[in-house]
C-alpha atoms as a PDB file:
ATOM      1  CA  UNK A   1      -8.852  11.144   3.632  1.00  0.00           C
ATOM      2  CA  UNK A   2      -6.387  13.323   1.505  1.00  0.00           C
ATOM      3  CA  UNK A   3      -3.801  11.542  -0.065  1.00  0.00           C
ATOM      4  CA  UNK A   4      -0.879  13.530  -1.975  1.00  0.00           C
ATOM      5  CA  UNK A   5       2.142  11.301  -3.821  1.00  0.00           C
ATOM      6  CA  UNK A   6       4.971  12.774  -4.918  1.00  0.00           C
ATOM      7  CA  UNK A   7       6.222  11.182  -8.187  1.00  0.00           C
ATOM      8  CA  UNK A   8       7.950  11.480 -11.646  1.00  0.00           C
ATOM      9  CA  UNK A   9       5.323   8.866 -13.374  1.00  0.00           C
ATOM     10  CA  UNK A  10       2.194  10.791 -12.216  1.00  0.00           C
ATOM     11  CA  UNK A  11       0.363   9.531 -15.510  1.00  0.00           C
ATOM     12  CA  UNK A  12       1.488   6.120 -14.345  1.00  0.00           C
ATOM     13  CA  UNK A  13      -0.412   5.953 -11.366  1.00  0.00           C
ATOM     14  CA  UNK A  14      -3.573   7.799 -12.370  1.00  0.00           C
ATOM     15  CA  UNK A  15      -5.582   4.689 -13.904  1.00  0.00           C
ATOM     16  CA  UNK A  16      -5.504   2.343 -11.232  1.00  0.00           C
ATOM     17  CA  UNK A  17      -6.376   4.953  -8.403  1.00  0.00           C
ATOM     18  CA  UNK A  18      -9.274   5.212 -10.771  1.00  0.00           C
ATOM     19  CA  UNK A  19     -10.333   1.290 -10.241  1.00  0.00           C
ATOM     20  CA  UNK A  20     -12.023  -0.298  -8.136  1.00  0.00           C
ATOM     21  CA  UNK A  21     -11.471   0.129  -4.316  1.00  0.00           C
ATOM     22  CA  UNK A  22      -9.532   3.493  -4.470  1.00  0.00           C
ATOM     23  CA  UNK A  23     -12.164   4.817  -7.691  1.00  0.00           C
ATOM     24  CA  UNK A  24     -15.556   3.900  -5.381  1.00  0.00           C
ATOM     25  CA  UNK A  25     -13.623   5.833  -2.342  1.00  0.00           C
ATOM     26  CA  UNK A  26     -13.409   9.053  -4.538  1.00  0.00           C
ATOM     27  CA  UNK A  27     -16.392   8.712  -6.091  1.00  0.00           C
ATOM     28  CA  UNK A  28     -17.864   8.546  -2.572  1.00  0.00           C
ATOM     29  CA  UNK A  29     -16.280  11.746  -1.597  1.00  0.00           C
ATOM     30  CA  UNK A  30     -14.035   9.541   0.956  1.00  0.00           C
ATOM     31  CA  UNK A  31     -10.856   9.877  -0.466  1.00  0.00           C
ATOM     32  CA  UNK A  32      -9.032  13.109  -2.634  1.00  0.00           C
ATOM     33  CA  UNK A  33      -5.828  11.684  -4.349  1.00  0.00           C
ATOM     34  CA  UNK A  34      -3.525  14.712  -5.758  1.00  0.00           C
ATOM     35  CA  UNK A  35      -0.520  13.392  -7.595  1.00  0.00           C
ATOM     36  CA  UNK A  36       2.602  15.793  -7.810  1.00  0.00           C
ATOM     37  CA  UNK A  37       5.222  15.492  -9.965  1.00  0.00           C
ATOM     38  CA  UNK A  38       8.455  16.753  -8.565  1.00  0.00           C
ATOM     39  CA  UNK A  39       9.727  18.538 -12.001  1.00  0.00           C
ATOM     40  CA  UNK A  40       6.422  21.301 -11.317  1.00  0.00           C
ATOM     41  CA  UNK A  41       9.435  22.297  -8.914  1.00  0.00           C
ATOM     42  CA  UNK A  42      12.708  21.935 -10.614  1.00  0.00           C
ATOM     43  CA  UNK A  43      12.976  25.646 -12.085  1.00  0.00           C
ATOM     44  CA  UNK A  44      16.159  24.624 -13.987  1.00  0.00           C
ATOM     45  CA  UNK A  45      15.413  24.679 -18.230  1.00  0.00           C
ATOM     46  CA  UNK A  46      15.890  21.004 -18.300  1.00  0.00           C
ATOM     47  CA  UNK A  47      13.410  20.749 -15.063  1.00  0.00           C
ATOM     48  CA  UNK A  48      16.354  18.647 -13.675  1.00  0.00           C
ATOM     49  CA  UNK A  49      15.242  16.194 -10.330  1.00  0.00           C
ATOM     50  CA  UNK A  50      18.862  13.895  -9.970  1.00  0.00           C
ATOM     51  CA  UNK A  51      21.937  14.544  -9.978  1.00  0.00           C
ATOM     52  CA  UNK A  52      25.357  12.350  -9.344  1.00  0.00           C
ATOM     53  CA  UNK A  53      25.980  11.066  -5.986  1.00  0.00           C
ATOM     54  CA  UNK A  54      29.016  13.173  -4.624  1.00  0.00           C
ATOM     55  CA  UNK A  55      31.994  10.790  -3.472  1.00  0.00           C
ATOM     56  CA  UNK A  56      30.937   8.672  -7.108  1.00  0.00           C
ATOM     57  CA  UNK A  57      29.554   5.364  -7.431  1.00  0.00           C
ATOM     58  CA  UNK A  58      26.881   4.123 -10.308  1.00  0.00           C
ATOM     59  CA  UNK A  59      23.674   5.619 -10.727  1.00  0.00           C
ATOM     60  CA  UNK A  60      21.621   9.436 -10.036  1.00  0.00           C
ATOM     61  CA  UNK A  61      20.511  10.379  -6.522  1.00  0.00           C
ATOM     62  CA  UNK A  62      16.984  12.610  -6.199  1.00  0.00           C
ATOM     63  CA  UNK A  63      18.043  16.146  -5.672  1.00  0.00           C
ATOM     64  CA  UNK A  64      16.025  17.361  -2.203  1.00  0.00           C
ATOM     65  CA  UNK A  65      15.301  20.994  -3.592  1.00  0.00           C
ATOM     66  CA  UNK A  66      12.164  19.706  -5.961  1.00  0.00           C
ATOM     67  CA  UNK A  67      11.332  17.762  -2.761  1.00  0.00           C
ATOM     68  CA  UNK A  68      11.649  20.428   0.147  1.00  0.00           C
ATOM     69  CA  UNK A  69       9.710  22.487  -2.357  1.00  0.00           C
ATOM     70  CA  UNK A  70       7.067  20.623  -3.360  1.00  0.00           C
ATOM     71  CA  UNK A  71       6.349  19.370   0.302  1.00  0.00           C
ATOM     72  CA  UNK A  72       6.622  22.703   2.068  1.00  0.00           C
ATOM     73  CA  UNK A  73       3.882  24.355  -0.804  1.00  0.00           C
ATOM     74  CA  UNK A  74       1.400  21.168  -0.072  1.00  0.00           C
ATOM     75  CA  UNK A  75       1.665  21.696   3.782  1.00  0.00           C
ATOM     76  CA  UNK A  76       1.168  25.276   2.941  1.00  0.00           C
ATOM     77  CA  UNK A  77      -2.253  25.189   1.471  1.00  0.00           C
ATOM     78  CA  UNK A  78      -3.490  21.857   2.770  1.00  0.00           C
ATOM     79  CA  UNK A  79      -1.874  21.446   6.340  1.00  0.00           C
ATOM     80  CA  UNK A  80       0.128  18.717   7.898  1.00  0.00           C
ATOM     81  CA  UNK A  81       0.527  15.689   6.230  1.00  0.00           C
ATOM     82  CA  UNK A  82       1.116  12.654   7.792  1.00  0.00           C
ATOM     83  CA  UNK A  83       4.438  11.485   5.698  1.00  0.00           C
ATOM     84  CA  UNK A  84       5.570   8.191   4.001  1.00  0.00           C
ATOM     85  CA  UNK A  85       8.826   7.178   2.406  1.00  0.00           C
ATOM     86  CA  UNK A  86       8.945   4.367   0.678  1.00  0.00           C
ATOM     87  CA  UNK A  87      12.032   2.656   0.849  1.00  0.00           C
ATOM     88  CA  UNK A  88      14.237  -0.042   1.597  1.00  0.00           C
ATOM     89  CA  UNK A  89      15.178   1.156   5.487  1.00  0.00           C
ATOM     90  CA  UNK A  90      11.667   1.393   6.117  1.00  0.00           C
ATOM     91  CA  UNK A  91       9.444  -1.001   8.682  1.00  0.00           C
ATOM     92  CA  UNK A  92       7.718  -3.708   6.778  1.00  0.00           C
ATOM     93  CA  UNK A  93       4.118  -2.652   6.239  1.00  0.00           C
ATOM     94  CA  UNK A  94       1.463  -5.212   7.353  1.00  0.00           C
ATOM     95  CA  UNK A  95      -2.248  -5.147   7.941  1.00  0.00           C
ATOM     96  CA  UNK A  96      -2.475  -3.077  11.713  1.00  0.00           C
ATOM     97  CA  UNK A  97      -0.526  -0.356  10.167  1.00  0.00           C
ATOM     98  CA  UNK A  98      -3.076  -0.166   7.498  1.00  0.00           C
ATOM     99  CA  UNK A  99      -5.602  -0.094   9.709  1.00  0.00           C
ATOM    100  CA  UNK A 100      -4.104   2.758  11.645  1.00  0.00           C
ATOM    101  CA  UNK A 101      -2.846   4.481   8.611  1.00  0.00           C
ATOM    102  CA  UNK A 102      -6.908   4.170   7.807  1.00  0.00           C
ATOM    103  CA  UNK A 103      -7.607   6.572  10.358  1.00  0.00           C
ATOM    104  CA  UNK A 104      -5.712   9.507   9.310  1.00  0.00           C
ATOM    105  CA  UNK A 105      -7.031  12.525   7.655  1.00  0.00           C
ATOM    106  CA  UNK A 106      -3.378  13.636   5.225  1.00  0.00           C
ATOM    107  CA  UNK A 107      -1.288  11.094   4.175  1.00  0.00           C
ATOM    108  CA  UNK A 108       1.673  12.076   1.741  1.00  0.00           C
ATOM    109  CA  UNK A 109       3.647   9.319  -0.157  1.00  0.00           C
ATOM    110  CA  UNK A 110       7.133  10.198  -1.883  1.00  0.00           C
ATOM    111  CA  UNK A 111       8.010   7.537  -4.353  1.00  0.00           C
ATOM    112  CA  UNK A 112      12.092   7.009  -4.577  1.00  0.00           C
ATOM    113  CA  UNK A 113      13.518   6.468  -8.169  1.00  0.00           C
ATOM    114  CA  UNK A 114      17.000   5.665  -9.793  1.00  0.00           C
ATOM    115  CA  UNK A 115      19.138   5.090  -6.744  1.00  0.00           C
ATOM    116  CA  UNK A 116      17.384   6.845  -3.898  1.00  0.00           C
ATOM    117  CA  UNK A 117      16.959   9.921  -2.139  1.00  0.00           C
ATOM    118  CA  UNK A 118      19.352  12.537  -0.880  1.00  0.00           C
ATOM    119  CA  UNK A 119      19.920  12.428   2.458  1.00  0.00           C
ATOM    120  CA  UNK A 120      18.845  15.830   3.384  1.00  0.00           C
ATOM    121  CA  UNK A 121      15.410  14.723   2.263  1.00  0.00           C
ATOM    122  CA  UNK A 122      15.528  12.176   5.140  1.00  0.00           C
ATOM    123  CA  UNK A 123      16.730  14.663   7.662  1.00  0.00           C
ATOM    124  CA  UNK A 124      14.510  17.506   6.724  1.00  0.00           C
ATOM    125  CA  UNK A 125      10.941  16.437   7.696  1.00  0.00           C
ATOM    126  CA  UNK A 126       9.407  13.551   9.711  1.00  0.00           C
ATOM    127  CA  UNK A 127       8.990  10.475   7.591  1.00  0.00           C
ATOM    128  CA  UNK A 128       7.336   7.103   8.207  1.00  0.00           C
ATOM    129  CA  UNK A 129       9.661   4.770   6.574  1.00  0.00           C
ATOM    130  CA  UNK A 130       7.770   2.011   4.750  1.00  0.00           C
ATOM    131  CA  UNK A 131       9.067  -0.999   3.110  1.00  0.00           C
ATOM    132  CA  UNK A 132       7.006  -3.668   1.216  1.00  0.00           C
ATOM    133  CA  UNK A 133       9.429  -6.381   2.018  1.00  0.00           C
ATOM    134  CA  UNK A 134      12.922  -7.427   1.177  1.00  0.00           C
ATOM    135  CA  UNK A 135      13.457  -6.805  -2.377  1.00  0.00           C
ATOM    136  CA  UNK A 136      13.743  -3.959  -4.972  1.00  0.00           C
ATOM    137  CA  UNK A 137      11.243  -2.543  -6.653  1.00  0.00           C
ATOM    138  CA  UNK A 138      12.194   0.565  -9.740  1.00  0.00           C
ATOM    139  CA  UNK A 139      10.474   2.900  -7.767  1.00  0.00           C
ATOM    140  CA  UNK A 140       8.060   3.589  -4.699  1.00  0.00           C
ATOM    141  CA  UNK A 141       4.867   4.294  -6.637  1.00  0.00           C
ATOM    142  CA  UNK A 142       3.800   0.037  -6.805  1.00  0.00           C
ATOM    143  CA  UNK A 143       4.509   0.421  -3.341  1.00  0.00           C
ATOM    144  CA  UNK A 144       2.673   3.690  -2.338  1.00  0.00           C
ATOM    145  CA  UNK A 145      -0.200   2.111  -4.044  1.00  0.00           C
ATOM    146  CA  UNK A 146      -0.122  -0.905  -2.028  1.00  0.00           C
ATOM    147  CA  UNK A 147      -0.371   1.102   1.337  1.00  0.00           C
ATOM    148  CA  UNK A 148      -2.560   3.287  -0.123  1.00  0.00           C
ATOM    149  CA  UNK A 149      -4.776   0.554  -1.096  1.00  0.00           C
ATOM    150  CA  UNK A 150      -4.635  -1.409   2.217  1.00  0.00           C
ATOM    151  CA  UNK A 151      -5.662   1.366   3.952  1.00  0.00           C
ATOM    152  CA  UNK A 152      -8.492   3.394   2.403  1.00  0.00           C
ATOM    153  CA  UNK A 153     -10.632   0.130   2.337  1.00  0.00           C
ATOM    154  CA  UNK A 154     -10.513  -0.042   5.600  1.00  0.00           C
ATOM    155  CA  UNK A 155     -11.914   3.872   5.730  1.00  0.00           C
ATOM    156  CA  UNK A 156     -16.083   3.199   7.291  1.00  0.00           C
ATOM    157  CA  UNK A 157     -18.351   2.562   3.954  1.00  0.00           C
ATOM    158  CA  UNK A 158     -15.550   2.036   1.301  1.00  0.00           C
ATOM    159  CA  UNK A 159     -16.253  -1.033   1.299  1.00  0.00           C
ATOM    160  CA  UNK A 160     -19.735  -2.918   0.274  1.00  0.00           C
ATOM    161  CA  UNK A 161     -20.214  -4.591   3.355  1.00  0.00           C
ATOM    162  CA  UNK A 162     -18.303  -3.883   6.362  1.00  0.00           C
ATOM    163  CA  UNK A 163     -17.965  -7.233   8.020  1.00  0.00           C
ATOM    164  CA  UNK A 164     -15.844  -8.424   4.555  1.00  0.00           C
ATOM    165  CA  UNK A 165     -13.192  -6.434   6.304  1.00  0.00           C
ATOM    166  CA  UNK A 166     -13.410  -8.044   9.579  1.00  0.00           C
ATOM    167  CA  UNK A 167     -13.279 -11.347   8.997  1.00  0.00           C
ATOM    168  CA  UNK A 168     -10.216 -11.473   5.850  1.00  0.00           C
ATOM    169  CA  UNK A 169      -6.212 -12.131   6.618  1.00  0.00           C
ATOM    170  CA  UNK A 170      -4.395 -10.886   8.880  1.00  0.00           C
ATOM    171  CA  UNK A 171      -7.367  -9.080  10.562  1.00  0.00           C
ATOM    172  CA  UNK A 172      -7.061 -11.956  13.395  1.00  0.00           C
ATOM    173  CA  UNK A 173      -4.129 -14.465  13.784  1.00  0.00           C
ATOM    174  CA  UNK A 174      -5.051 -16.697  11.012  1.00  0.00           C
ATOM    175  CA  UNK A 175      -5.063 -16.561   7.233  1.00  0.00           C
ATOM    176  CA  UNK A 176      -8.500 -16.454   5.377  1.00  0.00           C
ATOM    177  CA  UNK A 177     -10.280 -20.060   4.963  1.00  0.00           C
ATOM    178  CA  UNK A 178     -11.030 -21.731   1.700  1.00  0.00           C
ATOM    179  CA  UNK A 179     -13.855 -20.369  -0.320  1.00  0.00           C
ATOM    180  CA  UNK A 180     -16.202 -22.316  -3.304  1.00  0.00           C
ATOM    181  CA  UNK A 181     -18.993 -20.892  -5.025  1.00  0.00           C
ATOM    182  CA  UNK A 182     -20.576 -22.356  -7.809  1.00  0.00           C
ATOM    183  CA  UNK A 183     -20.516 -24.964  -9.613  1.00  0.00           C
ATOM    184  CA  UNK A 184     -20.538 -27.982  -7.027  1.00  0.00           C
ATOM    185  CA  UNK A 185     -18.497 -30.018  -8.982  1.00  0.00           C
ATOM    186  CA  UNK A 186     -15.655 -28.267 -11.505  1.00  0.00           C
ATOM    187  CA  UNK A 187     -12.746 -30.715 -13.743  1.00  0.00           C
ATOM    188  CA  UNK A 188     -13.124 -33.432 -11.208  1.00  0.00           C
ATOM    189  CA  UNK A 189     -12.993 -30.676  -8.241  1.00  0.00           C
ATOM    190  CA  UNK A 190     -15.774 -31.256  -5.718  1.00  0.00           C
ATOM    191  CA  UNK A 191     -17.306 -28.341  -3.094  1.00  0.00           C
ATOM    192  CA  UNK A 192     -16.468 -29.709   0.930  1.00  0.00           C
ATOM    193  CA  UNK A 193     -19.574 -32.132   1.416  1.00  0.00           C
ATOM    194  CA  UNK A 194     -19.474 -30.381   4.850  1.00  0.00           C
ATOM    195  CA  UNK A 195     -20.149 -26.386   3.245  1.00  0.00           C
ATOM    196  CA  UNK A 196     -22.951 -28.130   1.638  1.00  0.00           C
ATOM    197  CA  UNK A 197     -24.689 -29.499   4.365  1.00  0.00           C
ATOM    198  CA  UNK A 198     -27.084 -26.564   5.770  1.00  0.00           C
ATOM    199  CA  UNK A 199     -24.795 -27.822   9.744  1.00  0.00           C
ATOM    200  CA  UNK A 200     -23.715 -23.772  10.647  1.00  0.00           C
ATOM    201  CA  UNK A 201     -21.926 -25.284  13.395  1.00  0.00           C
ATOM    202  CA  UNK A 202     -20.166 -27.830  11.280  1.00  0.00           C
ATOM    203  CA  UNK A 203     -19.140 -25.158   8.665  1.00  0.00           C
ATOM    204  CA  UNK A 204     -17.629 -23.034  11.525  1.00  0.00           C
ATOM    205  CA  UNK A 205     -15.786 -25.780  12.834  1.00  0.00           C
ATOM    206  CA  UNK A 206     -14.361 -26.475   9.597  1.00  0.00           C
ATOM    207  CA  UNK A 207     -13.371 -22.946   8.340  1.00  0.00           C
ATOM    208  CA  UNK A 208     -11.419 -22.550  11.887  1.00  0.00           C
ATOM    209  CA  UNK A 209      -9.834 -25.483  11.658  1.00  0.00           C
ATOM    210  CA  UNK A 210      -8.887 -25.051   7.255  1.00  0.00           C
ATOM    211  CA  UNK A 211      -7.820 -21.480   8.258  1.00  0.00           C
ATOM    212  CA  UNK A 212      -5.395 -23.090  11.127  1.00  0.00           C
ATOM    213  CA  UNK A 213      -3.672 -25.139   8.575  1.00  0.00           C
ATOM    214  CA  UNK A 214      -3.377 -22.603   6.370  1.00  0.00           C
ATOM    215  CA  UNK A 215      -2.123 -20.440   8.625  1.00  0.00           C
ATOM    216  CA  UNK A 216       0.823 -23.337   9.793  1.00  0.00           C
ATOM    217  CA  UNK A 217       1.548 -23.673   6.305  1.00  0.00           C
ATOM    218  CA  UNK A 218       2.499 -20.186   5.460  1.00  0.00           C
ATOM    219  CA  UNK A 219       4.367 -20.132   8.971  1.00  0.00           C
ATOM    220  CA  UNK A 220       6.509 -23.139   7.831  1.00  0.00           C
ATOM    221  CA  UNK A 221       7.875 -22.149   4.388  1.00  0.00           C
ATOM    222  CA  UNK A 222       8.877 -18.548   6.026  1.00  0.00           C
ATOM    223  CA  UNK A 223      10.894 -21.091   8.273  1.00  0.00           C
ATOM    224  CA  UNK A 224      12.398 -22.492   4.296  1.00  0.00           C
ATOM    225  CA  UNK A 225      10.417 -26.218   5.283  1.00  0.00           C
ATOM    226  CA  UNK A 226       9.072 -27.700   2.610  1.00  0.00           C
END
């Protein structure tokens, strides 16, 4: 997978993709991350990237000609991107649209800042409008991360072992069960007798039946019960 994110905190971003999940998935040769800073196309001396909104009102707007520009040179020399805004309007991202997002070869991020986007940047290409959930963030870049994230370790041999993948939240119906390791026994905080007792069937039954409780939990404080 490519992935190119458009962004005015480029150095922000940089050490995390460099961690962990995303950092094995380059080193692998799986995953190319390019990060592009919309003033490389603000030609103005001040390398200017918002401006007021017109009709007034508080805050700076991100101008779209850094935006067409840098997006229309990427496409250029790499292709077709698949494209994602991150924003408020957009669908809220769970863990099948990672999984399809997992599968393509050019994804392209642009991270929103001060008070949004112009409009024009909406209208002039075909975005994917993704939202993390109901609440504001300064910027998209947490958020490209995130779907970034989601998706490339679900990418065929990013991960250590594949079945780790299969069998977490959200890949079925249910939340993940409980899981000890060792010790037994930690502040007064004993291991299930039952995870302990060598019964595979027993365990199985168990983690099902943990993981449906769970599962109803979560389900009721969405619904505000306590």
């Amino acid at each position: 997978m490519r992935c190119a994110i458009l962004t005015l905190f480029p150095a922000a971003l940089r050490p995390y993709l460099d961690e962990s999940i995303l950092g094995i998935a380059q080193a692998q040769g799986q995953l190319q991350v390019d990060l592009i800073d919309p003033r490389s196309y603000a030609y103005d001396p001040h390398r200017t990237v918002d401006d007021r909104p017109f009709g007034g009102g508080p805050g700076m707007v991100l101008k779209p000609e850094p935006i067409f520009d840098a997006v229309e040179e990427l496409e250029r020399t790499a292709g077709p991107f698949h494209k994602i805004l991150l924003c408020p309007r957009g669908r809220t991202f769970d863990q099948r649209r990672a999984r399809e997002l997992s599968a393509e070869p050019r994804l392209l991020f642009a991270c929103g800042r001060y008070e949004g986007f112009d409009e024009r940047i909406r209208q002039g290409f075909a975005w994917e409008e993704i939202s993390l959930g109901d609440f504001v963030l300064a910027g998209g870049e947490l958020a490209a991360l995130c779907v970034l994230e989601a998706a490339v370790r679900l990418i065929p041999g990013v991960l250590g072992c594949a079945e780790s993948a299969q069998l977490e939240s959200f890949e079925s119906e249910l939340l993940d069960y409980p899981l000890y390791t060792r010790p037994r026994e930690f502040r007064g905080m004993a291991v299930p007798e039952v995870l302990l007792s060598g019964d595979h069937a027993a365990v199985a039954r168990w983690r099902t039946a943990e993981a449906m409780r769970l599962t109803a939990r979560k389900q009721q404080l969405q619904r505000g019960q306590p």
